[in-house]
PDB file of N, CA and C in Angstrom:
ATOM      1  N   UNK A   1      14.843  -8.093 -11.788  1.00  0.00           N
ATOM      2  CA  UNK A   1      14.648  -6.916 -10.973  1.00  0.00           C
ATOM      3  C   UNK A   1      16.018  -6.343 -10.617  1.00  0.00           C
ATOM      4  N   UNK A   2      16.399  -4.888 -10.635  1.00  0.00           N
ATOM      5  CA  UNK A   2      17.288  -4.233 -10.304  1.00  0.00           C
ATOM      6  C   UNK A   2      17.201  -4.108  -8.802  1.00  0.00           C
ATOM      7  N   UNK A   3      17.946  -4.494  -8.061  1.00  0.00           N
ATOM      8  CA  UNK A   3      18.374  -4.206  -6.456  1.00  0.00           C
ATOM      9  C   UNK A   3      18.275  -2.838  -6.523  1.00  0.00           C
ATOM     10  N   UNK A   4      19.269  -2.410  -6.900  1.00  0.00           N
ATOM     11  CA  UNK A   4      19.501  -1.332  -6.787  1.00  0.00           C
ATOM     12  C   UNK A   4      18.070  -0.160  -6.624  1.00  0.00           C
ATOM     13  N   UNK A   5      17.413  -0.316  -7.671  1.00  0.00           N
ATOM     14  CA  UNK A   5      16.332   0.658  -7.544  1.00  0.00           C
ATOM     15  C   UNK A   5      15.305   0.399  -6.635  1.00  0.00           C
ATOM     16  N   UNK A   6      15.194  -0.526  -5.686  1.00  0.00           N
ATOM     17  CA  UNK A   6      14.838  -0.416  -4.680  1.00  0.00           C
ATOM     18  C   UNK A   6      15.226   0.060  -3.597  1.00  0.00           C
ATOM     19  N   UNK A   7      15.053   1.707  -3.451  1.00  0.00           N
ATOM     20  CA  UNK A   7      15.657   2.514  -2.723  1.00  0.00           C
ATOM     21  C   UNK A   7      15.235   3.356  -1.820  1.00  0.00           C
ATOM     22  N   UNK A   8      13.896   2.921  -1.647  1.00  0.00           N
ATOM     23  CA  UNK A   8      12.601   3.739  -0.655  1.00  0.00           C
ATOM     24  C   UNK A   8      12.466   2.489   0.295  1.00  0.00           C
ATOM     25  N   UNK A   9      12.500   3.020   1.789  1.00  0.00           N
ATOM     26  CA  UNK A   9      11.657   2.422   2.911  1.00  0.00           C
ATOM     27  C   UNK A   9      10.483   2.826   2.899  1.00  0.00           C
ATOM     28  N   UNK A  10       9.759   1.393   3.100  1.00  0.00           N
ATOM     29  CA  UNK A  10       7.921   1.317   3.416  1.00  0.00           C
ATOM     30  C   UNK A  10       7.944   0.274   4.099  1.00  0.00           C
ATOM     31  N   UNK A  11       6.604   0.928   4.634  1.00  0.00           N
ATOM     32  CA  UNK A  11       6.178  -0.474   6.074  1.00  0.00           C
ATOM     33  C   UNK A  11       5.183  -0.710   5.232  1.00  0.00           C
ATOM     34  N   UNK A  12       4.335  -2.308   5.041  1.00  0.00           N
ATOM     35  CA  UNK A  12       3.498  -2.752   4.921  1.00  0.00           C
ATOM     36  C   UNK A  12       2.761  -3.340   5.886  1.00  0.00           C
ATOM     37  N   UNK A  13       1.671  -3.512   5.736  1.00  0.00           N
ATOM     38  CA  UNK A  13       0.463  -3.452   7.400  1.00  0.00           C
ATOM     39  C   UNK A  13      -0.433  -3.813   6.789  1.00  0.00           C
ATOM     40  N   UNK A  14      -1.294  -4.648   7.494  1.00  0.00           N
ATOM     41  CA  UNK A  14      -2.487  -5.602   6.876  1.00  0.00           C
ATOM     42  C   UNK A  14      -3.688  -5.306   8.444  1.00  0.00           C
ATOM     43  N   UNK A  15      -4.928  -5.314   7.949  1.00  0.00           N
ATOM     44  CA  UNK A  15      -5.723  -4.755   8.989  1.00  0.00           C
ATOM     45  C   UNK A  15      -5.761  -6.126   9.732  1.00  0.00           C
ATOM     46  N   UNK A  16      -6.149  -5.673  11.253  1.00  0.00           N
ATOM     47  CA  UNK A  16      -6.211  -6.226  12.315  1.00  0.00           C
ATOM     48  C   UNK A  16      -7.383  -6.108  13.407  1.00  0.00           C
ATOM     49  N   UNK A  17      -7.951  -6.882  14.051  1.00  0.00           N
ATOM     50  CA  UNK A  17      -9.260  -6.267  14.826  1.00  0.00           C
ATOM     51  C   UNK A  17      -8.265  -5.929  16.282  1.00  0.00           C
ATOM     52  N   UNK A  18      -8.609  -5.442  16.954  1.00  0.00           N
ATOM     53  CA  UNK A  18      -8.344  -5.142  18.527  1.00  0.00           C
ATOM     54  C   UNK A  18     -10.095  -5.045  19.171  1.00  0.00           C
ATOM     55  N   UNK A  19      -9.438  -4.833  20.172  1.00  0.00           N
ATOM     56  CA  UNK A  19     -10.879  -5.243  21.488  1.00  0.00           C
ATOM     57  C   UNK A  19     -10.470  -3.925  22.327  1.00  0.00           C
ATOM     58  N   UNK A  20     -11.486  -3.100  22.135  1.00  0.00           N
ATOM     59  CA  UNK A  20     -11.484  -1.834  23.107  1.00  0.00           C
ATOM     60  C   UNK A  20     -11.689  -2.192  24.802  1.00  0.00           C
ATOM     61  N   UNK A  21     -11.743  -1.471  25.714  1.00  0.00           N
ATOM     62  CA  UNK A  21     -12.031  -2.107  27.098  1.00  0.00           C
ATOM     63  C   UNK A  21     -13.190  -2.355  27.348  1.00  0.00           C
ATOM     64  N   UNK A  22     -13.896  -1.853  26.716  1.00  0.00           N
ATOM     65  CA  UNK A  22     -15.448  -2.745  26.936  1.00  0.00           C
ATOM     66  C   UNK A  22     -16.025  -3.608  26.313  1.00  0.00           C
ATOM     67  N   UNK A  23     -14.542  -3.887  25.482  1.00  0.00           N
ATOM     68  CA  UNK A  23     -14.743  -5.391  24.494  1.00  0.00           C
ATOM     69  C   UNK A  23     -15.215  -5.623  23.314  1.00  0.00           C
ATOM     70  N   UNK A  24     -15.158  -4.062  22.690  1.00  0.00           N
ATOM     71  CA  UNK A  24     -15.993  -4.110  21.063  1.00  0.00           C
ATOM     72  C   UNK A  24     -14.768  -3.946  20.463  1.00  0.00           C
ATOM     73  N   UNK A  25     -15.242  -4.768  19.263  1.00  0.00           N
ATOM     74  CA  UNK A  25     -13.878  -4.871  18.089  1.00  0.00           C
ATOM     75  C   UNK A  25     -13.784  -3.727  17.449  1.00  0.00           C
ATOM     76  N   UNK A  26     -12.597  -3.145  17.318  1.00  0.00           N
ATOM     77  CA  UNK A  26     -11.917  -2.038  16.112  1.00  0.00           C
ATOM     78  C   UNK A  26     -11.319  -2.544  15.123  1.00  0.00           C
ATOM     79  N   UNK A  27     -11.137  -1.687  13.958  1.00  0.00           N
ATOM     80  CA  UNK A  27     -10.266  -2.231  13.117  1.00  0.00           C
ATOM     81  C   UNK A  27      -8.926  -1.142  13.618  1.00  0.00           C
ATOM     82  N   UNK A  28      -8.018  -1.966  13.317  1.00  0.00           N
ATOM     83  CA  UNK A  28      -6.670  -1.004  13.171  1.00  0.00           C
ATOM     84  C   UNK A  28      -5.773  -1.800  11.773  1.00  0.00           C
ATOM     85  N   UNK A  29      -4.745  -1.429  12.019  1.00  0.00           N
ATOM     86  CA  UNK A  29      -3.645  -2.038  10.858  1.00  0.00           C
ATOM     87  C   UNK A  29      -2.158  -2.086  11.816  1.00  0.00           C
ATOM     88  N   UNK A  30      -1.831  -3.724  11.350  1.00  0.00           N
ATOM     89  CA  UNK A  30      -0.540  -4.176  11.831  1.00  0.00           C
ATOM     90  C   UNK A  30       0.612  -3.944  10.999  1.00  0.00           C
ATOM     91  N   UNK A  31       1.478  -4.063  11.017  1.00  0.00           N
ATOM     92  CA  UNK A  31       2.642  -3.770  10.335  1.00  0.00           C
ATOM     93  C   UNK A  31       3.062  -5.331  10.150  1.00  0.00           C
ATOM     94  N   UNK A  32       3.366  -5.733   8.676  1.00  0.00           N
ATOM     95  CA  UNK A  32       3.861  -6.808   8.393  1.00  0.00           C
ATOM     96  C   UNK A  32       5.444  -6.476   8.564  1.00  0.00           C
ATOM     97  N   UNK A  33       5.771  -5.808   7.689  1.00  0.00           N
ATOM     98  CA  UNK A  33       7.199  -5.558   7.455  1.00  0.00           C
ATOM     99  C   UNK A  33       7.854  -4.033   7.222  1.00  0.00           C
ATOM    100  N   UNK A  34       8.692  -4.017   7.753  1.00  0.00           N
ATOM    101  CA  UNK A  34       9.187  -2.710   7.160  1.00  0.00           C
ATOM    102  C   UNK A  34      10.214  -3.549   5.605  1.00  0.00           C
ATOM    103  N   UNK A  35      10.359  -2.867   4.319  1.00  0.00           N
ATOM    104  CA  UNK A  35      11.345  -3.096   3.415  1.00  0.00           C
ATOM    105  C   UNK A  35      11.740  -2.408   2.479  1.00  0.00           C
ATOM    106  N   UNK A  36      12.693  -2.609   1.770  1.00  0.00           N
ATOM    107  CA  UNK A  36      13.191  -1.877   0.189  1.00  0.00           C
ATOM    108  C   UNK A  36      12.060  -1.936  -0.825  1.00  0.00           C
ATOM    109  N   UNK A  37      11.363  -0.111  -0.983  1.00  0.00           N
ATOM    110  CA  UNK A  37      10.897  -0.449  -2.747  1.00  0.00           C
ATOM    111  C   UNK A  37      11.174   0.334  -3.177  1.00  0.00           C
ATOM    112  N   UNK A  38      10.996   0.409  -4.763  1.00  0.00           N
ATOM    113  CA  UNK A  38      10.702   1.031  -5.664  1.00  0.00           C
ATOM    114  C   UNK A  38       9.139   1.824  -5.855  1.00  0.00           C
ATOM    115  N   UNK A  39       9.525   3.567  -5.615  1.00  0.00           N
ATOM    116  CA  UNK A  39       7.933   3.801  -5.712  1.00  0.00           C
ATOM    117  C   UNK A  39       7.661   4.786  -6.292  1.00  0.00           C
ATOM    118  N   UNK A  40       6.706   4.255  -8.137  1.00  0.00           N
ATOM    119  CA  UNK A  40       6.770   5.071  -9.180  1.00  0.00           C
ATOM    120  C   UNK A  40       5.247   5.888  -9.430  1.00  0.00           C
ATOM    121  N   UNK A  41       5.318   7.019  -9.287  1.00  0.00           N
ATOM    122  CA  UNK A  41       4.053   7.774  -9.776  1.00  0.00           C
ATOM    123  C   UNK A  41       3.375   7.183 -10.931  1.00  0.00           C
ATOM    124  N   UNK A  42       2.399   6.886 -11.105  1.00  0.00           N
ATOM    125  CA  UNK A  42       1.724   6.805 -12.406  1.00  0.00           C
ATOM    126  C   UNK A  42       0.725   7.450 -12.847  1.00  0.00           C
ATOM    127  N   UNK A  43      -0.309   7.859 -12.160  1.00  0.00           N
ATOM    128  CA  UNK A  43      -1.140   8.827 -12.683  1.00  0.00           C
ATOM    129  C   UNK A  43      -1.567   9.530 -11.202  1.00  0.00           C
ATOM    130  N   UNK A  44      -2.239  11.212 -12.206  1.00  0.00           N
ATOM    131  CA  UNK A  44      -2.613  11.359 -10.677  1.00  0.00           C
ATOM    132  C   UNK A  44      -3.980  12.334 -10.803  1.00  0.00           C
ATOM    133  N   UNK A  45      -4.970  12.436 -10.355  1.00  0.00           N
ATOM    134  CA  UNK A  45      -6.523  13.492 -10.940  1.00  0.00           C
ATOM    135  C   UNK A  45      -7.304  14.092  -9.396  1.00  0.00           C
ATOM    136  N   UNK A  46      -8.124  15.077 -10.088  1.00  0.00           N
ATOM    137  CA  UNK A  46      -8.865  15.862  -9.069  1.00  0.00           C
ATOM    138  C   UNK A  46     -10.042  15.903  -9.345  1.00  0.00           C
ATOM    139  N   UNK A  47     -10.437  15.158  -8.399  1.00  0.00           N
ATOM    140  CA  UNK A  47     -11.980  14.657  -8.011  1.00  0.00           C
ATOM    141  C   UNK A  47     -12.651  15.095  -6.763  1.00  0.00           C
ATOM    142  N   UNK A  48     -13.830  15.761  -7.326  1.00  0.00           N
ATOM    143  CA  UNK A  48     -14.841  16.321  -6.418  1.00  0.00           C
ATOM    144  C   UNK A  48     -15.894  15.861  -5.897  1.00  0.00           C
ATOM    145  N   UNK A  49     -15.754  15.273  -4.580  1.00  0.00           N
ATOM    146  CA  UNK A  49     -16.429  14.384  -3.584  1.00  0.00           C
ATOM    147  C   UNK A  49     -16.917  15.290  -2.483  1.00  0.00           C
ATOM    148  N   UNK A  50     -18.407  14.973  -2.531  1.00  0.00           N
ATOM    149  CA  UNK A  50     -19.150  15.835  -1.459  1.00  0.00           C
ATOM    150  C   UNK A  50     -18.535  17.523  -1.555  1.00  0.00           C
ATOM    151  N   UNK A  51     -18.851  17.696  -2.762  1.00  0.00           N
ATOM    152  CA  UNK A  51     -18.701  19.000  -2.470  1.00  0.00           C
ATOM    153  C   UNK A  51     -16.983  19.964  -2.575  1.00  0.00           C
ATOM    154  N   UNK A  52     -16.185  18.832  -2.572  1.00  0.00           N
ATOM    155  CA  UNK A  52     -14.845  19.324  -1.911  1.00  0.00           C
ATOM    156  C   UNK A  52     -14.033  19.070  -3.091  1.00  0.00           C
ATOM    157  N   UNK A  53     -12.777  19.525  -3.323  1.00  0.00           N
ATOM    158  CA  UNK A  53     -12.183  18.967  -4.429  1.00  0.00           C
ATOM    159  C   UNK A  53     -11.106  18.132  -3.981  1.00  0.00           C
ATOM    160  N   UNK A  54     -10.698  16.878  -3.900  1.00  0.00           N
ATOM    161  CA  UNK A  54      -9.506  15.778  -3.718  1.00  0.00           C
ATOM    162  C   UNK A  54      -8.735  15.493  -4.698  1.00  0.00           C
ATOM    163  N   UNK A  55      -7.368  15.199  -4.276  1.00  0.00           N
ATOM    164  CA  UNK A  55      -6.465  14.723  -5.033  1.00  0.00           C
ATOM    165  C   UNK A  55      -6.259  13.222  -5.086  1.00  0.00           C
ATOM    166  N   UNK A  56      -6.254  12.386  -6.120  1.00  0.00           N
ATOM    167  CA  UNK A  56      -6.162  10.949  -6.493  1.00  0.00           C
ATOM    168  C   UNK A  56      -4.817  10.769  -6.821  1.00  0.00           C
ATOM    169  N   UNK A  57      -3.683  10.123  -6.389  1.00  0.00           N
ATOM    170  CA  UNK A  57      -2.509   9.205  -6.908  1.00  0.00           C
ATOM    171  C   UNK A  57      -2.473   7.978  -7.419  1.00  0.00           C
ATOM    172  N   UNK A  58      -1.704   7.449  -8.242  1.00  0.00           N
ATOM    173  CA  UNK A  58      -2.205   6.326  -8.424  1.00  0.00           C
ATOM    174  C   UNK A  58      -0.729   5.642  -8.546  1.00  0.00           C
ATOM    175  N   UNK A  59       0.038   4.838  -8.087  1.00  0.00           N
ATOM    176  CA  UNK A  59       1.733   4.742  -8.125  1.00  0.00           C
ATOM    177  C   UNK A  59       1.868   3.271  -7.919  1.00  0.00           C
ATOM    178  N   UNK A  60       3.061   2.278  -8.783  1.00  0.00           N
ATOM    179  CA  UNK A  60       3.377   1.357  -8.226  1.00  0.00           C
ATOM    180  C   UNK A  60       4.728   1.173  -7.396  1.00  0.00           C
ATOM    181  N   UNK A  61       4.382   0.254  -6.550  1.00  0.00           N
ATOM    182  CA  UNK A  61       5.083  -0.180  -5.964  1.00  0.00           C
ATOM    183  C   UNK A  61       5.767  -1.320  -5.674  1.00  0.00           C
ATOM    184  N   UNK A  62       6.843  -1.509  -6.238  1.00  0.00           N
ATOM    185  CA  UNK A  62       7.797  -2.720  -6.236  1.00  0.00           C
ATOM    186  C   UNK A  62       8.686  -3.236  -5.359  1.00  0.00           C
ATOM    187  N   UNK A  63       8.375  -4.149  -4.660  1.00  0.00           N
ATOM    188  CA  UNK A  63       9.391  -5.000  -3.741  1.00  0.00           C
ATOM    189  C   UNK A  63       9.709  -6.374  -3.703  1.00  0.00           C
ATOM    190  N   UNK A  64      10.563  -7.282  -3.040  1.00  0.00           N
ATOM    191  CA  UNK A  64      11.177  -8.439  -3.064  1.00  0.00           C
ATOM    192  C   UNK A  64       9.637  -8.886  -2.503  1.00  0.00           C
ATOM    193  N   UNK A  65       9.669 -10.676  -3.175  1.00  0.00           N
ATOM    194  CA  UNK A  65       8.205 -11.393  -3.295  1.00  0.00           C
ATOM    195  C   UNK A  65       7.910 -11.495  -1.340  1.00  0.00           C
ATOM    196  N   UNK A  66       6.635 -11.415  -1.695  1.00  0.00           N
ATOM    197  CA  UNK A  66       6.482 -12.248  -0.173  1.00  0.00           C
ATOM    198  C   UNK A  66       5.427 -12.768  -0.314  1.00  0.00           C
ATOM    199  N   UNK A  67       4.898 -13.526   0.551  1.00  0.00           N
ATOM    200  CA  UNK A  67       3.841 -14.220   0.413  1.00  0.00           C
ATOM    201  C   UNK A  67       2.321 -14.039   0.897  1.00  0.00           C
ATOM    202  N   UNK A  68       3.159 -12.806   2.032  1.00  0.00           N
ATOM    203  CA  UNK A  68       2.055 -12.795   2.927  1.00  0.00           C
ATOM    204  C   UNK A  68       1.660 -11.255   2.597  1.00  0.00           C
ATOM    205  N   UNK A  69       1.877 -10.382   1.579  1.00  0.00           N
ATOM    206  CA  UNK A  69       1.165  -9.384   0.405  1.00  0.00           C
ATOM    207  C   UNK A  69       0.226  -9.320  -0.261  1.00  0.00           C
ATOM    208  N   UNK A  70      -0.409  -9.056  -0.071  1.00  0.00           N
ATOM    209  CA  UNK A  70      -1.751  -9.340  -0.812  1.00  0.00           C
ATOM    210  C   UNK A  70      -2.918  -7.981  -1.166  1.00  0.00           C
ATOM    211  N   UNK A  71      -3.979  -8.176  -1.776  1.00  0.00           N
ATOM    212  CA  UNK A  71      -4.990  -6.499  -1.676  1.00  0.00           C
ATOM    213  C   UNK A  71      -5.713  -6.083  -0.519  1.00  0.00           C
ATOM    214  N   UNK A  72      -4.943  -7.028   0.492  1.00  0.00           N
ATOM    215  CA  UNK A  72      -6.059  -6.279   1.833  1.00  0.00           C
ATOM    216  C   UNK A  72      -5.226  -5.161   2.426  1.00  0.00           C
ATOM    217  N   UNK A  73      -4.088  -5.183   1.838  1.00  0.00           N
ATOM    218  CA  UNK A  73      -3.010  -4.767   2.626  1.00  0.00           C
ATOM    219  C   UNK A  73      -2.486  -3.222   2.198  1.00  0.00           C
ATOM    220  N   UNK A  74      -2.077  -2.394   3.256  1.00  0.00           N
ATOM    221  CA  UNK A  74      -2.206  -1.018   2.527  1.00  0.00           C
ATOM    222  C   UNK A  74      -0.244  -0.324   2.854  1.00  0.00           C
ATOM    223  N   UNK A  75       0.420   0.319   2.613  1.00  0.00           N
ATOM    224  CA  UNK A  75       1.589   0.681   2.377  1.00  0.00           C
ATOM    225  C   UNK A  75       1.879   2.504   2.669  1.00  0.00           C
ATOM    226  N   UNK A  76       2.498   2.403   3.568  1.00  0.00           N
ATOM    227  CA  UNK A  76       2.640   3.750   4.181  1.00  0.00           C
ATOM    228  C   UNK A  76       4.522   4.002   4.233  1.00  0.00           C
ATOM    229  N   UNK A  77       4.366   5.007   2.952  1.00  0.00           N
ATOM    230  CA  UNK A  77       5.656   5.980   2.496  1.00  0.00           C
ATOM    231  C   UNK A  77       5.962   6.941   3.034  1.00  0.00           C
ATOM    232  N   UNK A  78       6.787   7.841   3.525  1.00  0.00           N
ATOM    233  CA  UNK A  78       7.275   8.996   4.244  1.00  0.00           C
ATOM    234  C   UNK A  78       6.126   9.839   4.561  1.00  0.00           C
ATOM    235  N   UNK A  79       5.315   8.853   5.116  1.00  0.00           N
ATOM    236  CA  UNK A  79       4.062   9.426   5.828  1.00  0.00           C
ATOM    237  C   UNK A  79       2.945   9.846   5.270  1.00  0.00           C
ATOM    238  N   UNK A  80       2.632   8.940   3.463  1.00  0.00           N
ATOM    239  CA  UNK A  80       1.696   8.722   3.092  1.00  0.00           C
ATOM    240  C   UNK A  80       0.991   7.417   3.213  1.00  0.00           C
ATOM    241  N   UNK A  81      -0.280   7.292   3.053  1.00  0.00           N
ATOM    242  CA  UNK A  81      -0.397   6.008   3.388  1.00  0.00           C
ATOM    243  C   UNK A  81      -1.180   5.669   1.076  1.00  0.00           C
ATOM    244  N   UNK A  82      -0.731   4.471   1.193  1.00  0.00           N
ATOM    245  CA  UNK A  82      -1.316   3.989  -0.179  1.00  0.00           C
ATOM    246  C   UNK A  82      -2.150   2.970  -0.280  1.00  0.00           C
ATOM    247  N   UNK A  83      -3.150   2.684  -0.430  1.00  0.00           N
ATOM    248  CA  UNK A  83      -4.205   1.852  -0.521  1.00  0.00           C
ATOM    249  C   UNK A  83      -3.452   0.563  -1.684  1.00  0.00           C
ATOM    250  N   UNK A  84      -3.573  -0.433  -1.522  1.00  0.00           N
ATOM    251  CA  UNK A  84      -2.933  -1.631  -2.080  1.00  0.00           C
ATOM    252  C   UNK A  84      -4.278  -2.304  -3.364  1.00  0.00           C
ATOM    253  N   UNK A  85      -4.475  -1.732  -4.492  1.00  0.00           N
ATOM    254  CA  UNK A  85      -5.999  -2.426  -5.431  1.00  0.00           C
ATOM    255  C   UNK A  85      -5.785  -3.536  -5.929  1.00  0.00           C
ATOM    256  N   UNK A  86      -4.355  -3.601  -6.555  1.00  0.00           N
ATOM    257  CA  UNK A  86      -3.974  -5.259  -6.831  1.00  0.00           C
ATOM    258  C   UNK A  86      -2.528  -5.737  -6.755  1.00  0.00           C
ATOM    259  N   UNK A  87      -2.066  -6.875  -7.109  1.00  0.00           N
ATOM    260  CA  UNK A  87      -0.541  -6.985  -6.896  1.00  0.00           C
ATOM    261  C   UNK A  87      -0.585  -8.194  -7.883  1.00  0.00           C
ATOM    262  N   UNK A  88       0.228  -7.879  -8.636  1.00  0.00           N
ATOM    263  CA  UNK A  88       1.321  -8.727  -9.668  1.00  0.00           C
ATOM    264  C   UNK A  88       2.337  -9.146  -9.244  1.00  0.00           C
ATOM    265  N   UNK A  89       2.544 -10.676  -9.845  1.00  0.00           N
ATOM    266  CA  UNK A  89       3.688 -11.313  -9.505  1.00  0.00           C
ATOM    267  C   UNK A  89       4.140 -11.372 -10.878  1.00  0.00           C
ATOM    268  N   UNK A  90       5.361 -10.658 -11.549  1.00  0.00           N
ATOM    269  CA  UNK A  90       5.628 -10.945 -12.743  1.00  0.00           C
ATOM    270  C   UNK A  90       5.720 -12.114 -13.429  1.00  0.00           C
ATOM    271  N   UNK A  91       5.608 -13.094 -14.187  1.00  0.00           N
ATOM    272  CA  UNK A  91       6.122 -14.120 -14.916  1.00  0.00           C
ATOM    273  C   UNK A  91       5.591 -15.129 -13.528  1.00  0.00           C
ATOM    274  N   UNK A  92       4.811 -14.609 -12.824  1.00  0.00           N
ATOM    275  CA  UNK A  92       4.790 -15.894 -11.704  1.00  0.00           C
ATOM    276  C   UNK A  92       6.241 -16.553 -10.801  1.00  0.00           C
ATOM    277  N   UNK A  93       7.301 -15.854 -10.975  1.00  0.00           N
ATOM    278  CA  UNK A  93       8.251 -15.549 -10.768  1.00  0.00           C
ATOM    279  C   UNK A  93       9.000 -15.802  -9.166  1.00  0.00           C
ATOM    280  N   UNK A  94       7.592 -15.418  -8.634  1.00  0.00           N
ATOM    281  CA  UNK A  94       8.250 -15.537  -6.917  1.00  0.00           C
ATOM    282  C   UNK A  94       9.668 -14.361  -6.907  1.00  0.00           C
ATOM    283  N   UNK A  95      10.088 -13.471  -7.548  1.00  0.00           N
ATOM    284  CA  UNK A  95      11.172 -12.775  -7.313  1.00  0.00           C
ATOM    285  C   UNK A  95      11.270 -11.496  -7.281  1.00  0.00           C
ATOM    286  N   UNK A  96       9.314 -10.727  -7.532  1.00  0.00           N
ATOM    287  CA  UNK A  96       9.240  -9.643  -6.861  1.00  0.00           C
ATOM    288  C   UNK A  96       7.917  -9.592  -7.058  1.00  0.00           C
ATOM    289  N   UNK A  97       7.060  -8.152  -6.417  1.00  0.00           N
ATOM    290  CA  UNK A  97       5.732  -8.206  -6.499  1.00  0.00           C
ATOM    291  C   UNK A  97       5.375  -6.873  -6.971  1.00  0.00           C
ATOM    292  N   UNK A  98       4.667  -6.205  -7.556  1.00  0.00           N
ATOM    293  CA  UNK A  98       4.425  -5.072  -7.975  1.00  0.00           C
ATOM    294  C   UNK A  98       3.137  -5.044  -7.629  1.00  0.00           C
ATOM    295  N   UNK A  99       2.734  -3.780  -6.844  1.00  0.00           N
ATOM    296  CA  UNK A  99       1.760  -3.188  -5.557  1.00  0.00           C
ATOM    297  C   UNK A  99       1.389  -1.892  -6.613  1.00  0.00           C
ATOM    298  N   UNK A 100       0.038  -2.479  -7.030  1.00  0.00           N
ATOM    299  CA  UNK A 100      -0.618  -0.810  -7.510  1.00  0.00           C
ATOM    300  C   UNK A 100      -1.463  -0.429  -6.411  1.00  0.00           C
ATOM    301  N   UNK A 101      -1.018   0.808  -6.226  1.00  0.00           N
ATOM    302  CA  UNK A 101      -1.966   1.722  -4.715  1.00  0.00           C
ATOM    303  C   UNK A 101      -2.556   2.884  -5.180  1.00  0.00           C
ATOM    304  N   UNK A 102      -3.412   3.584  -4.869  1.00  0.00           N
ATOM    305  CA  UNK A 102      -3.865   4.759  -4.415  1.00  0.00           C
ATOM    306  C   UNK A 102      -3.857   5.570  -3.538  1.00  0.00           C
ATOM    307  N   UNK A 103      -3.858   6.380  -3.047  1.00  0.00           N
ATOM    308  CA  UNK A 103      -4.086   8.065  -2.278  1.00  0.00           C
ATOM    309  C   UNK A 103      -4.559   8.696  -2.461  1.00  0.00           C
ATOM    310  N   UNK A 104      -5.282   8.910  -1.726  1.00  0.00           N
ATOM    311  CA  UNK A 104      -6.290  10.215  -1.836  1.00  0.00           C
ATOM    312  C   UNK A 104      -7.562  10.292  -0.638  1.00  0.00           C
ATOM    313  N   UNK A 105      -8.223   9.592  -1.807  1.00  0.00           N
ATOM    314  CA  UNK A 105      -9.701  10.026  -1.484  1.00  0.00           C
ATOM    315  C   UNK A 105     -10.311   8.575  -0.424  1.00  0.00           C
ATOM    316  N   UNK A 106     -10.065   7.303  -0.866  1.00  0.00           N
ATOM    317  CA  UNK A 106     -10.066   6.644   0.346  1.00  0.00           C
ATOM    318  C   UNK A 106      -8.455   5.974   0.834  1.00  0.00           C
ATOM    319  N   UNK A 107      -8.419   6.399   2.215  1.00  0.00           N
ATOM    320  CA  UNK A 107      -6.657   6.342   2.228  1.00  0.00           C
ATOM    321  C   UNK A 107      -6.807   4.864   3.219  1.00  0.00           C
ATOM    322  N   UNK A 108      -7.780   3.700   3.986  1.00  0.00           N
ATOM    323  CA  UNK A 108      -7.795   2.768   4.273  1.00  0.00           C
ATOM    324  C   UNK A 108      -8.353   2.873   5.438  1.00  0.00           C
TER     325      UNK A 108
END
């Protein structure tokens, strides 16, 4: 992996329940980490849901390994948020992770 091209800040955030004041669970999302990635467009389409027309992204995202990354977990870029569908560990490698996400149409 090139250091170097890891040159975008993203926070990663994994959902979380909270307890409203009358004690019913919400979901929200915690922030694991803020860190260095790499974040490459890969495809992108327009899909018409209920009527409306939406835009689909589809981009990976590359950062240093962690452990605690996984597909529950969703990734928010200069104020997009990216849905996390799977994650690769190259070569099994432990030395980085590659995050395919989405945007769009369900954003988490």
């Amino acid at each position: 992996m090139d250091i170097g091209s890891l040159n975008h800040h993203a926070t990663i955030e994994r959902p979380a329940e909270t307890r409203g004041q009358m004690g019913s669970q919400k979901k929200a999302w915690a922030p694991i980490c803020q860190t260095w990635a790499r974040v490459q467009p890969l495809s992108g389409r327009a899909l018409e849901v209920a009527q409306a027309l939406h835009a689909e992204v589809t981009v990976k995202i590359t950062i240093r390994h962690r452990a605690d990354v996984d597909s529950t977990c969703r990734v928010t870029y200069r104020g997009q948020v990216y849905v996390v569908q799977y994650v690769l560990n190259p070569e099994e490698q432990n030395r980085e992770l590659q995050l395919y996400c989405t945007t769009g149409v369900s954003d988490g």
